[in-house]
C-alpha atoms as a PDB file:
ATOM      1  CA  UNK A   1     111.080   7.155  20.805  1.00  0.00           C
ATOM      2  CA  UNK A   2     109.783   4.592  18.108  1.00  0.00           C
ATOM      3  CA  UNK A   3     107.459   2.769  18.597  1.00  0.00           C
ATOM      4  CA  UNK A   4     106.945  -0.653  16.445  1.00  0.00           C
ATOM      5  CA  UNK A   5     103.256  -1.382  15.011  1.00  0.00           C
ATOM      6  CA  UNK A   6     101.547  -3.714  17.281  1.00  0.00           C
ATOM      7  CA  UNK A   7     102.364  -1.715  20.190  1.00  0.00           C
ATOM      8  CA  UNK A   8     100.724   1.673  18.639  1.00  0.00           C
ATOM      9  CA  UNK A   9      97.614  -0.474  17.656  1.00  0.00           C
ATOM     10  CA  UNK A  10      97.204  -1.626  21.524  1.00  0.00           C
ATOM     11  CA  UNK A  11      97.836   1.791  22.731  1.00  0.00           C
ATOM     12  CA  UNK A  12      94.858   3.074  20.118  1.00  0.00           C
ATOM     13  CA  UNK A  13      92.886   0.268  21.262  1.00  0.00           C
ATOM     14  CA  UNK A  14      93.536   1.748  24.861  1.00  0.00           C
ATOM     15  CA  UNK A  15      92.602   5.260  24.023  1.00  0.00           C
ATOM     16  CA  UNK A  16      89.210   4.484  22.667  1.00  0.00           C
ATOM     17  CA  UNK A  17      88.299   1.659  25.239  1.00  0.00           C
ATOM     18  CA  UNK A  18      89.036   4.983  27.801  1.00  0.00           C
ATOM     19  CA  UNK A  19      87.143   7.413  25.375  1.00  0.00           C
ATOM     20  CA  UNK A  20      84.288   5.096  25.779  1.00  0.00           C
ATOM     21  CA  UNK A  21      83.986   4.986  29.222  1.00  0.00           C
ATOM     22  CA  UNK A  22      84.135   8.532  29.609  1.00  0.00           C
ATOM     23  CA  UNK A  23      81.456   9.067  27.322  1.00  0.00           C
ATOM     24  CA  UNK A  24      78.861   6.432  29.142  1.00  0.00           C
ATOM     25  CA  UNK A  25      79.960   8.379  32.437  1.00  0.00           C
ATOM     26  CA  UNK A  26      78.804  11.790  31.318  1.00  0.00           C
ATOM     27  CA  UNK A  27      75.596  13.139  33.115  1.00  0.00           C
ATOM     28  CA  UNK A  28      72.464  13.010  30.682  1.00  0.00           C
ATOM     29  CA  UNK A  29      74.568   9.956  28.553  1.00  0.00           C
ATOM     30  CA  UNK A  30      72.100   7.405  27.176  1.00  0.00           C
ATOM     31  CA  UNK A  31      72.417   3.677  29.497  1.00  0.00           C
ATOM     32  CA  UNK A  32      70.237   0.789  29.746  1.00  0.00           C
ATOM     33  CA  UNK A  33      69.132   1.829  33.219  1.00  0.00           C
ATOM     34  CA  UNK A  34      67.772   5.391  31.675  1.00  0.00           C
ATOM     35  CA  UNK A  35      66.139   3.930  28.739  1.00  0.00           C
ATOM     36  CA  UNK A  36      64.091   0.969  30.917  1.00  0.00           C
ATOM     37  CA  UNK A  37      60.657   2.095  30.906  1.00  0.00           C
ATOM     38  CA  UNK A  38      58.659   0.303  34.232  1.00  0.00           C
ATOM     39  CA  UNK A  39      55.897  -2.274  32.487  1.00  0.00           C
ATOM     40  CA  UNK A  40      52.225  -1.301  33.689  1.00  0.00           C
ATOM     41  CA  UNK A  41      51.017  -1.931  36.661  1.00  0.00           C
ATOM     42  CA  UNK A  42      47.548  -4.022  36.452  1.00  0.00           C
ATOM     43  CA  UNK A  43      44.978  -2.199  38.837  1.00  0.00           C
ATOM     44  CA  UNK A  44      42.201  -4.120  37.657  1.00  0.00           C
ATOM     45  CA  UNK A  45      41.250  -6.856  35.605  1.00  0.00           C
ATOM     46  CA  UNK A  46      39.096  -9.505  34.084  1.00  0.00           C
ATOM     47  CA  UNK A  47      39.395 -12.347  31.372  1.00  0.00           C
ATOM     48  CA  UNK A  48      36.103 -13.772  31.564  1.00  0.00           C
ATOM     49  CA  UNK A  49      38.079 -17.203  31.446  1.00  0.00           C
ATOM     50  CA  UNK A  50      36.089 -18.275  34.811  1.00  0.00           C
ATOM     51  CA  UNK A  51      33.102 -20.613  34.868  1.00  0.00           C
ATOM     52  CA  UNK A  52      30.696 -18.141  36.363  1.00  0.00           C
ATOM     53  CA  UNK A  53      31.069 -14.214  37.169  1.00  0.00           C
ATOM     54  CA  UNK A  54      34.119 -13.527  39.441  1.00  0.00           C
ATOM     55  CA  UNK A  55      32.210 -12.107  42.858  1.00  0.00           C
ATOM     56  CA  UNK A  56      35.447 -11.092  44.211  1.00  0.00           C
ATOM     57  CA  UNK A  57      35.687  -8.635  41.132  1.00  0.00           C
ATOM     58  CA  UNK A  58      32.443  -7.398  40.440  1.00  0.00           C
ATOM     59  CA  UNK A  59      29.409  -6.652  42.176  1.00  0.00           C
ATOM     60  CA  UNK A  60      26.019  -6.938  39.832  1.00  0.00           C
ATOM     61  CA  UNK A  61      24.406  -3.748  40.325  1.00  0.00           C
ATOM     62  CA  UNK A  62      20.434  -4.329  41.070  1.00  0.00           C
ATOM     63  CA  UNK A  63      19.626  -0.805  42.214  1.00  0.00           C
ATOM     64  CA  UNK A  64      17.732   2.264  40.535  1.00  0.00           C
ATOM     65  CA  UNK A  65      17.696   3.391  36.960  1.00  0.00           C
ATOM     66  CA  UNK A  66      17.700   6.603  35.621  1.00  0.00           C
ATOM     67  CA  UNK A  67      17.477   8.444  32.707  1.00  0.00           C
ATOM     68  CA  UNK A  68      13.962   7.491  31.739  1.00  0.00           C
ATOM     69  CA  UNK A  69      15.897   3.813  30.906  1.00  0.00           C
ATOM     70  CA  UNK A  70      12.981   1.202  30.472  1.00  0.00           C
ATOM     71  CA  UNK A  71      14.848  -1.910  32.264  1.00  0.00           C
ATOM     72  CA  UNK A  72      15.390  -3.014  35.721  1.00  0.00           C
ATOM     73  CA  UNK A  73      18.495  -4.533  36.762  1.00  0.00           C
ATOM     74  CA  UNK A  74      18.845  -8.206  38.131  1.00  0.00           C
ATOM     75  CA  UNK A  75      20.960 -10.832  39.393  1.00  0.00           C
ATOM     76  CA  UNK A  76      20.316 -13.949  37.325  1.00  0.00           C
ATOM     77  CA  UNK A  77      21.453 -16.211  35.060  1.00  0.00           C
ATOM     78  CA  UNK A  78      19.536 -14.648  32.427  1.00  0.00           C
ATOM     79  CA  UNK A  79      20.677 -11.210  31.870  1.00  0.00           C
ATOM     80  CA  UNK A  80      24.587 -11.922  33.141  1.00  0.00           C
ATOM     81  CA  UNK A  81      26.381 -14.715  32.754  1.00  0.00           C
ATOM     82  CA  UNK A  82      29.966 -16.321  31.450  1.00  0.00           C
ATOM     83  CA  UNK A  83      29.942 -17.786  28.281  1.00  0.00           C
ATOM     84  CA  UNK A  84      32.533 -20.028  26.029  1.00  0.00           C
ATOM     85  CA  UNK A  85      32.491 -21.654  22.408  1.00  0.00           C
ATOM     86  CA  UNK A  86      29.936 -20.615  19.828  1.00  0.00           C
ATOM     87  CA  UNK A  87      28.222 -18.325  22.376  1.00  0.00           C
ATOM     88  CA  UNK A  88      31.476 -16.524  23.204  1.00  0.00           C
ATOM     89  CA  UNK A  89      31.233 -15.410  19.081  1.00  0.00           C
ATOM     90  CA  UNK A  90      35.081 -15.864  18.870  1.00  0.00           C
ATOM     91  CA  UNK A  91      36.433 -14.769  22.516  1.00  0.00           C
ATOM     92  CA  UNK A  92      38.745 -17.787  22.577  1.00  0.00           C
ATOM     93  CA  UNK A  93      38.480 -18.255  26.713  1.00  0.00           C
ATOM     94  CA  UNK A  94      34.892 -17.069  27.131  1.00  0.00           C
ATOM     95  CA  UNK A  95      33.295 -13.660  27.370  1.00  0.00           C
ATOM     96  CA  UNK A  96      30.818 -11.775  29.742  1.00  0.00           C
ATOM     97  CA  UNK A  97      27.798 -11.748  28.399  1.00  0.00           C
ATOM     98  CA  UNK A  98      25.095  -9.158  28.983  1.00  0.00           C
ATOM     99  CA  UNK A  99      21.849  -9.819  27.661  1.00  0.00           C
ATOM    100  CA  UNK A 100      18.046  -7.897  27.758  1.00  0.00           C
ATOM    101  CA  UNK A 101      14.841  -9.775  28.264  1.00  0.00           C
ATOM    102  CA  UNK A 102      11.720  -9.576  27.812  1.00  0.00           C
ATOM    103  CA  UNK A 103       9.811  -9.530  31.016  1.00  0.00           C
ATOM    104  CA  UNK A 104       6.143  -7.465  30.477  1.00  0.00           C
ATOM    105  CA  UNK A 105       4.277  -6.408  33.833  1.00  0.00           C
ATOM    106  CA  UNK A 106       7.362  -6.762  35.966  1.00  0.00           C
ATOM    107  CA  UNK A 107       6.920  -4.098  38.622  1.00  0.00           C
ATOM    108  CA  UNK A 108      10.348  -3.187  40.366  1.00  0.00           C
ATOM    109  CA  UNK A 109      10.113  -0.623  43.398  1.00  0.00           C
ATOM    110  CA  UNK A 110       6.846   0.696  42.743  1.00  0.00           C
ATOM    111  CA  UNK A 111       7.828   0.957  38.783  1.00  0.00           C
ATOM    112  CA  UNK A 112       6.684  -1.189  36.010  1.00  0.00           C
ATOM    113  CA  UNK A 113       9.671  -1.991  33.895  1.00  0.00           C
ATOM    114  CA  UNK A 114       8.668  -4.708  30.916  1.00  0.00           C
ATOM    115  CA  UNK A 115      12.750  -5.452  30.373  1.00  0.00           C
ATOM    116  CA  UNK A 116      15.255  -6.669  32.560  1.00  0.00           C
ATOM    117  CA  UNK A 117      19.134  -6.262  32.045  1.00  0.00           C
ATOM    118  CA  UNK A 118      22.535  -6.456  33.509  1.00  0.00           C
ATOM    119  CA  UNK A 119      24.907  -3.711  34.890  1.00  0.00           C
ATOM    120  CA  UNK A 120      28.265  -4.688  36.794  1.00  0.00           C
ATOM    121  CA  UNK A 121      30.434  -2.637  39.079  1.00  0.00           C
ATOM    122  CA  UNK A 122      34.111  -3.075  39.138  1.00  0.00           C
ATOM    123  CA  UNK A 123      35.021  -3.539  42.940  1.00  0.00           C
ATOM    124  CA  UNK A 124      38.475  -1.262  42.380  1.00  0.00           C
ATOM    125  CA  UNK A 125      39.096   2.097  43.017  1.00  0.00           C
ATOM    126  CA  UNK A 126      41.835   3.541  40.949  1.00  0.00           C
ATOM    127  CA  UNK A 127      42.507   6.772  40.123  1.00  0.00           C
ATOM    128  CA  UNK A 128      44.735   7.453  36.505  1.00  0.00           C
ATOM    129  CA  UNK A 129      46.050   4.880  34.008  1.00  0.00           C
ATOM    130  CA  UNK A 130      44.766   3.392  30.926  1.00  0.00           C
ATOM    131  CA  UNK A 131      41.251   1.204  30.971  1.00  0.00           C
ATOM    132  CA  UNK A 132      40.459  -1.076  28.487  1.00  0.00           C
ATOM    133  CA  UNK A 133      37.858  -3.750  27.408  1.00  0.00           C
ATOM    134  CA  UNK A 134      37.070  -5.577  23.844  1.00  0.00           C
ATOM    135  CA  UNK A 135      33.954  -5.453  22.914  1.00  0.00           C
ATOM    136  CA  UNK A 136      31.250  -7.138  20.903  1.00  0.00           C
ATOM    137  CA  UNK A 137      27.681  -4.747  20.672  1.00  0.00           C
ATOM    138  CA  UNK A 138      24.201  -5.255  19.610  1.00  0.00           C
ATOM    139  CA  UNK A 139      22.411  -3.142  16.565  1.00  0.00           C
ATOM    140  CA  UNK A 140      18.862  -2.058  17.330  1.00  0.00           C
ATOM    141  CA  UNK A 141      18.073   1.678  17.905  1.00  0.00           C
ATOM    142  CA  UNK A 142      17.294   2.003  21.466  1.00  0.00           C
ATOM    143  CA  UNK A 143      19.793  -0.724  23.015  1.00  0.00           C
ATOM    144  CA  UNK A 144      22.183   1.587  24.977  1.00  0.00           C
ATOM    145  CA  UNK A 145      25.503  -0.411  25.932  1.00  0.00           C
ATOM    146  CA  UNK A 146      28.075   1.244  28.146  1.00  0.00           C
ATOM    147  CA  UNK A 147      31.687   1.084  29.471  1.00  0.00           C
ATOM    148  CA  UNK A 148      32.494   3.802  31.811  1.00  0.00           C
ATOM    149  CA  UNK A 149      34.333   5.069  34.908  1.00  0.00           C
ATOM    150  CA  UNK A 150      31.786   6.205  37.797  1.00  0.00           C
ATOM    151  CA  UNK A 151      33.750   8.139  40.783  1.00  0.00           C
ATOM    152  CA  UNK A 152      32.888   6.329  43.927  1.00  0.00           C
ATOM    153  CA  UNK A 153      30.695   9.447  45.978  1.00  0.00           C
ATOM    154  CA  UNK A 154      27.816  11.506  44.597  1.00  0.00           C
ATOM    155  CA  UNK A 155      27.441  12.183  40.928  1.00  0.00           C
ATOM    156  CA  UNK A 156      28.172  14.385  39.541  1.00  0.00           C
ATOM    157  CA  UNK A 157      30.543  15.988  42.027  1.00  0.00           C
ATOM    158  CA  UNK A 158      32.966  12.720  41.577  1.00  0.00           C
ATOM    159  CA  UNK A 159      32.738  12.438  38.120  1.00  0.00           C
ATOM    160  CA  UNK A 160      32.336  10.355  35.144  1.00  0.00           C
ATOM    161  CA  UNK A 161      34.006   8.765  31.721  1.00  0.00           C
ATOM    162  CA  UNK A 162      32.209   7.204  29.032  1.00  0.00           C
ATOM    163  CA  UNK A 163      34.992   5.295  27.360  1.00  0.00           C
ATOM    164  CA  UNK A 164      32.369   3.777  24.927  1.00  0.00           C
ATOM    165  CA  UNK A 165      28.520   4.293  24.592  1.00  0.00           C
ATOM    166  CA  UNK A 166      26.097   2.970  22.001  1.00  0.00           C
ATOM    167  CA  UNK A 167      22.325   3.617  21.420  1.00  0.00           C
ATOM    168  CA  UNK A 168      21.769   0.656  18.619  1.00  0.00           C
ATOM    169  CA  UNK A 169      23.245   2.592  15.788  1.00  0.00           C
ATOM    170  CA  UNK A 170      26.158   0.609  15.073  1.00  0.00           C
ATOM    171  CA  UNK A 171      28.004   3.291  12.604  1.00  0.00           C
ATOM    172  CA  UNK A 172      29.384   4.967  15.357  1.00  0.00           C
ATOM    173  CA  UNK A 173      30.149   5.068  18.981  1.00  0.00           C
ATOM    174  CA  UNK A 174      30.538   8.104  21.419  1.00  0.00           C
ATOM    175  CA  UNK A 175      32.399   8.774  24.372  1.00  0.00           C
ATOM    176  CA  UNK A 176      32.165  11.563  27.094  1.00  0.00           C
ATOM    177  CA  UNK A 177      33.466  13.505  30.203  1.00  0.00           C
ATOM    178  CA  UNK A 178      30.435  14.439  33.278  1.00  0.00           C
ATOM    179  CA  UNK A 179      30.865  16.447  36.146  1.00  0.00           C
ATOM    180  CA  UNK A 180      29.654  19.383  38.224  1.00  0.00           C
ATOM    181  CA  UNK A 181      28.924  21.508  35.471  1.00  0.00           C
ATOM    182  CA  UNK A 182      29.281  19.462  32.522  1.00  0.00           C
ATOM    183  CA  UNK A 183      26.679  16.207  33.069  1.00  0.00           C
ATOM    184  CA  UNK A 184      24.193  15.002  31.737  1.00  0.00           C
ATOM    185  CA  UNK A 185      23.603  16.478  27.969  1.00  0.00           C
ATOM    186  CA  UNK A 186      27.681  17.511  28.304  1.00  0.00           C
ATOM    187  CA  UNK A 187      29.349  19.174  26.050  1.00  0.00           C
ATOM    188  CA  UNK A 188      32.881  17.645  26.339  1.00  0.00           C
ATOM    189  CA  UNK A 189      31.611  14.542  24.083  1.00  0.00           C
ATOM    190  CA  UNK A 190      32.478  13.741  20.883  1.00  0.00           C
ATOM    191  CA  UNK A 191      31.062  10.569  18.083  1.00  0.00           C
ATOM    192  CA  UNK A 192      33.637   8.320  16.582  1.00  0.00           C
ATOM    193  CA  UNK A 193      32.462   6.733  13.234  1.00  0.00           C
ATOM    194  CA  UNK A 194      33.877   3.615  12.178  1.00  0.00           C
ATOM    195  CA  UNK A 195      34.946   3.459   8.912  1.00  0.00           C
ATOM    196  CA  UNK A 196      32.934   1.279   6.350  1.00  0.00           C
ATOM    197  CA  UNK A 197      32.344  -1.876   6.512  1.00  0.00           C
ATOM    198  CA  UNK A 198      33.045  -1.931   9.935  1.00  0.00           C
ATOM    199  CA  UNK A 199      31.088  -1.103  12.459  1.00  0.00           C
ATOM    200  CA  UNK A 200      30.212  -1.737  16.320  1.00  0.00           C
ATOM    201  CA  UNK A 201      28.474  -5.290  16.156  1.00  0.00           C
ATOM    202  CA  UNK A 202      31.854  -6.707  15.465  1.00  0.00           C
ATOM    203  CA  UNK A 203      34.734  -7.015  18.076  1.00  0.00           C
ATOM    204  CA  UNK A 204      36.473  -3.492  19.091  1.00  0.00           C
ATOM    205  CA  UNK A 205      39.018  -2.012  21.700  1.00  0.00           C
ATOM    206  CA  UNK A 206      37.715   0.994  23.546  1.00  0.00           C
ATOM    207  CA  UNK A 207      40.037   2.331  25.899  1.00  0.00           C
ATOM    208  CA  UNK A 208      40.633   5.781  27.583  1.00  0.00           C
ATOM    209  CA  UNK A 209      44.456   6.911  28.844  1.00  0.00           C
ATOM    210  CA  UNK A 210      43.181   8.945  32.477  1.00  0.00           C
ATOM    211  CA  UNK A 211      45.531  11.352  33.763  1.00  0.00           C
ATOM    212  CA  UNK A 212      45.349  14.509  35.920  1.00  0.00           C
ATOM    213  CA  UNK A 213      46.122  17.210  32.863  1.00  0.00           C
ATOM    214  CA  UNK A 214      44.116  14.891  30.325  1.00  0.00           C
ATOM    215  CA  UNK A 215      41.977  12.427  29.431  1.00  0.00           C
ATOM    216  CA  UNK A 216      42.476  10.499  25.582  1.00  0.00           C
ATOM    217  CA  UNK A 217      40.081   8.354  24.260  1.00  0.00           C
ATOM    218  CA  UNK A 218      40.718   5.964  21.400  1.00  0.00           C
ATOM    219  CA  UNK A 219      39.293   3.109  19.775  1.00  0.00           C
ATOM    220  CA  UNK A 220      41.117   0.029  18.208  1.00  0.00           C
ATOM    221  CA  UNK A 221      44.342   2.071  19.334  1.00  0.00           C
ATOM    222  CA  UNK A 222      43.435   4.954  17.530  1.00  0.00           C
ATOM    223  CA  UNK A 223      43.032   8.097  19.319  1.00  0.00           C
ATOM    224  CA  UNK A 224      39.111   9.822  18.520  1.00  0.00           C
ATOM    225  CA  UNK A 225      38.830  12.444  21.260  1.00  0.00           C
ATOM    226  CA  UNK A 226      40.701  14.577  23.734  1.00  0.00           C
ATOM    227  CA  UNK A 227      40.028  16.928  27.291  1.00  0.00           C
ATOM    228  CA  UNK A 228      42.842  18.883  28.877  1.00  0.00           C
ATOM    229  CA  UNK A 229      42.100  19.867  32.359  1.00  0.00           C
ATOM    230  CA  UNK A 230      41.792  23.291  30.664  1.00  0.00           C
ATOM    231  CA  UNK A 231      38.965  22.594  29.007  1.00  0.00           C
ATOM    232  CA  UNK A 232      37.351  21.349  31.523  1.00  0.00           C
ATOM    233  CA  UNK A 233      37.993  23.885  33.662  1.00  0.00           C
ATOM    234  CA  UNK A 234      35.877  25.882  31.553  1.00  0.00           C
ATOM    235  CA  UNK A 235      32.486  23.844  32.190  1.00  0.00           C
ATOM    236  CA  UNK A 236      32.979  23.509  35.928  1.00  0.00           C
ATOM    237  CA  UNK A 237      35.518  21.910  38.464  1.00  0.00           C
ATOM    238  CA  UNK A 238      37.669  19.002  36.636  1.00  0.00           C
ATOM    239  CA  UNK A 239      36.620  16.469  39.545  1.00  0.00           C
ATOM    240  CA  UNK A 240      36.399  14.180  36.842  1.00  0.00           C
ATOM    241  CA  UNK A 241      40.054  14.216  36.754  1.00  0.00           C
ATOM    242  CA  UNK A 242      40.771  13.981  40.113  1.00  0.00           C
ATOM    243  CA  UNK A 243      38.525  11.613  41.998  1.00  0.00           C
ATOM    244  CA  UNK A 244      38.881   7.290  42.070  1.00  0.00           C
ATOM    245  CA  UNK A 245      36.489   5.530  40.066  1.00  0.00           C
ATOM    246  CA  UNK A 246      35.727   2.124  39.457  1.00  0.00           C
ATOM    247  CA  UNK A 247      34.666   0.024  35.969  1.00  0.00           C
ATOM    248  CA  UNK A 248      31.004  -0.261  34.845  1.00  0.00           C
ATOM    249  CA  UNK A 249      29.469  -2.329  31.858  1.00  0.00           C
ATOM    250  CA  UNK A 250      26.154  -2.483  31.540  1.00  0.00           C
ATOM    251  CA  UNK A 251      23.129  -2.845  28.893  1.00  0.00           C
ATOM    252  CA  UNK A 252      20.439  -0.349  29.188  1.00  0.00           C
ATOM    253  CA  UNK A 253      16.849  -0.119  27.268  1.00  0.00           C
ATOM    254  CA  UNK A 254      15.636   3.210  25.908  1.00  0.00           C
ATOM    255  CA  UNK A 255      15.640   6.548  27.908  1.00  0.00           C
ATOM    256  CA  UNK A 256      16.557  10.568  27.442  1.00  0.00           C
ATOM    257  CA  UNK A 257      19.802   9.640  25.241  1.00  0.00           C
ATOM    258  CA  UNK A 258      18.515   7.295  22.539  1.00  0.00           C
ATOM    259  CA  UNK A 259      14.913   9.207  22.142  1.00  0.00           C
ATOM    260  CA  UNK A 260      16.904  12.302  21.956  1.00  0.00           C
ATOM    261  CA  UNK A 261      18.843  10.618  19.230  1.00  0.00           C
ATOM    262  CA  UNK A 262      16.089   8.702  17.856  1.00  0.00           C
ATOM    263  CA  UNK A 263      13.096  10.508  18.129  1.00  0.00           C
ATOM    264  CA  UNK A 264      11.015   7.333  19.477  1.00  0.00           C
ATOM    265  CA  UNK A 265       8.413   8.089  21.881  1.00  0.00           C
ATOM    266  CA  UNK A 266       6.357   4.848  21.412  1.00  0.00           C
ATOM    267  CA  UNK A 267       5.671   2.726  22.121  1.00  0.00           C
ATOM    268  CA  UNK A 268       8.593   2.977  24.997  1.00  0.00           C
ATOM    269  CA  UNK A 269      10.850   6.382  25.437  1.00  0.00           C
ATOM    270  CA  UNK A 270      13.646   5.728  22.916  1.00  0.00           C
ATOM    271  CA  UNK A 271      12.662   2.074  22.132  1.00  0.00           C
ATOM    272  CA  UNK A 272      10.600   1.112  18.760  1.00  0.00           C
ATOM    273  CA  UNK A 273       8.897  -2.405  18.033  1.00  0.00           C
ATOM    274  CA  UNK A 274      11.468  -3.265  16.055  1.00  0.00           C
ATOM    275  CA  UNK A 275      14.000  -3.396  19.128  1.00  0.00           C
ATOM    276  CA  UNK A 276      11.458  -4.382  21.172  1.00  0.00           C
ATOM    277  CA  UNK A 277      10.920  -7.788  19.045  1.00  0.00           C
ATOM    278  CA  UNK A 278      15.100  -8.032  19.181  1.00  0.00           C
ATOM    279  CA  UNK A 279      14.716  -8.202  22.580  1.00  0.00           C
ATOM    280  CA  UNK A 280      12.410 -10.819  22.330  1.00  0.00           C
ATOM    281  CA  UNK A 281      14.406 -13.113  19.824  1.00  0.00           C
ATOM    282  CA  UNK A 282      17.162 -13.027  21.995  1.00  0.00           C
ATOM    283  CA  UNK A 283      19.305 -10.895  20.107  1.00  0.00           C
ATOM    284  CA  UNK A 284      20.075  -7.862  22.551  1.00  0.00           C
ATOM    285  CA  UNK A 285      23.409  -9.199  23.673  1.00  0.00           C
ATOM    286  CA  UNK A 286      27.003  -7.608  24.710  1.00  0.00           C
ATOM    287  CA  UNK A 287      29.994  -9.094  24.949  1.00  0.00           C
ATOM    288  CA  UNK A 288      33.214  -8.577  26.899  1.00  0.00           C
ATOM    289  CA  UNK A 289      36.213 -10.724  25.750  1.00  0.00           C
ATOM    290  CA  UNK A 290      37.961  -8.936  28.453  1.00  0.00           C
ATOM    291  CA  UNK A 291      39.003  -5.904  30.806  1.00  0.00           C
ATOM    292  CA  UNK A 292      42.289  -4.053  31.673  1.00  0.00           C
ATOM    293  CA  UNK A 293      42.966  -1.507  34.049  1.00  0.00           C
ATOM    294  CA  UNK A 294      46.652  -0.624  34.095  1.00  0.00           C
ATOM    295  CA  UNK A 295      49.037   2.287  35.281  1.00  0.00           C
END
């Protein structure tokens, strides 16, 4: 039978329309519903936008040091604290701002301590994701800043991830997994350099991605160090990978890590004169723009 030209064109137009269809129906075939990825879930966070530090989020840690560290930790005004405009050092909305002071013949359970400083505990547990704060550090060899996850029962057995320490050497940055069998002087750590002319005094992203085969740390996006569960296993159990933790920043004066990197033993563990009269000026100061927990 003949058929005249506009009715083969809609009968062509028919056969692909059905080809089509067939083809989105196949198992495995690409759709908008397959391709969605969920967005992140926020576990935990913090702008620093508020007009004092959010209670309801943190808890401002005032218990015992360790690590030979020279400061005490308080509750004040002084040593934490919101800031906004010049202050802030470009964090449009404010930053948290931890500070060191200069406090000689302070004596803090039994212990003289001639610096005080500020540590904060995130009140979340979460376990896995991706953490993140931006972050503004001091120079001066001693100063020891830190942003870590701290499992919530007995270190080390619960575990522990430096996503970003400092000891006042602002070329570099290092980060680090602890745990039974791998704390204190670890050996899953690793030192990120910054590439000249940057360095750690100006704003950075630190951020680890926390999972239970791996943990991947990076800096301004860029990924610096890797564990498998593997490798841990090696060192001891990988409770690090396994148990909820919660966010820590803190400031911390002198100590076992920056003598051991220093090789100051005067006139405080880790801490020269030269840091010491920082400290006095006013010029040991971190800042948080802000802090992400997501999953």
């Amino acid at each position: 039978m003949m058929l005249g030209n506009r009715v083969r064109v809609a009968l062509r137009a028919a056969l692909r329309a059905a080809l089509a269809t067939v083809a989105c129906a196949r198992p495995g075939a690409p759709s908008a519903a397959r391709d969605a990825t969920p967005a992140p879930t926020t576990v935990f966070a913090d702008e620093f936008s508020g007009s004092a530090v959010d209670r309801a989020k943190w808890t401002v840690y005032t218990g015992p040091v360790y690590n030979a560290e020279e400061q005490h930790y308080t509750d004040d005004g002084e040593t934490v604290r919101i800031v906004r405009g010049a202050e802030a050092e470009g964090a449009a909305d404010g930053a948290l701002l931890i500070e060191a002071r200069h406090r000689p013949g302070a004596v803090v359970a039994g212990r003289r301590s001639d610096f005080a400083s500020g540590r904060l505990h995130g009140r979340v547990l979460f376990r896995h994701g991706t953490v993140a704060a931006r972050m503004k550090l001091p120079a001066g060899a001693g100063l020891w800043p830190a942003f870590w996850l701290l499992g919530g029962g007995r270190w080390p057995a619960t575990g522990e991830i430096d996503v970003m320490e400092n000891v006042g050497d602002p070329a570099w940055v290092s980060v680090a997994l602890h745990g039974p069998g791998y704390s204190g002087d670890t050996p899953l750590v690793r030192r990120a350099p910054f590439p000249a002319p940057r360095d750690a005094t100006g704003w950075h992203e630190y951020a680890v991605t926390w999972t239970a085969d791996s943990v991947v740390f990076r800096v301004d996006g860029a990924p610096i160090y890797r564990v498998t569960r593997a490798e841990v296993a090696r060192h001891g159990p990988p409770a690090a990978l396994d148990s909820a933790k919660y966010v820590v920043l803190n400031l911390a004066i002198g100590g076992q890590y920056p003598a051991g990197v220093n090789g100051v033993r005067t006139p405080y563990l880790g801490l020269p004169d030269s840091t010491v009269r920082l400290i006095r000026d006013g010029r040991a100061r971190v800042l948080v723009d802000w802090v992400r927990a997501t999953r």
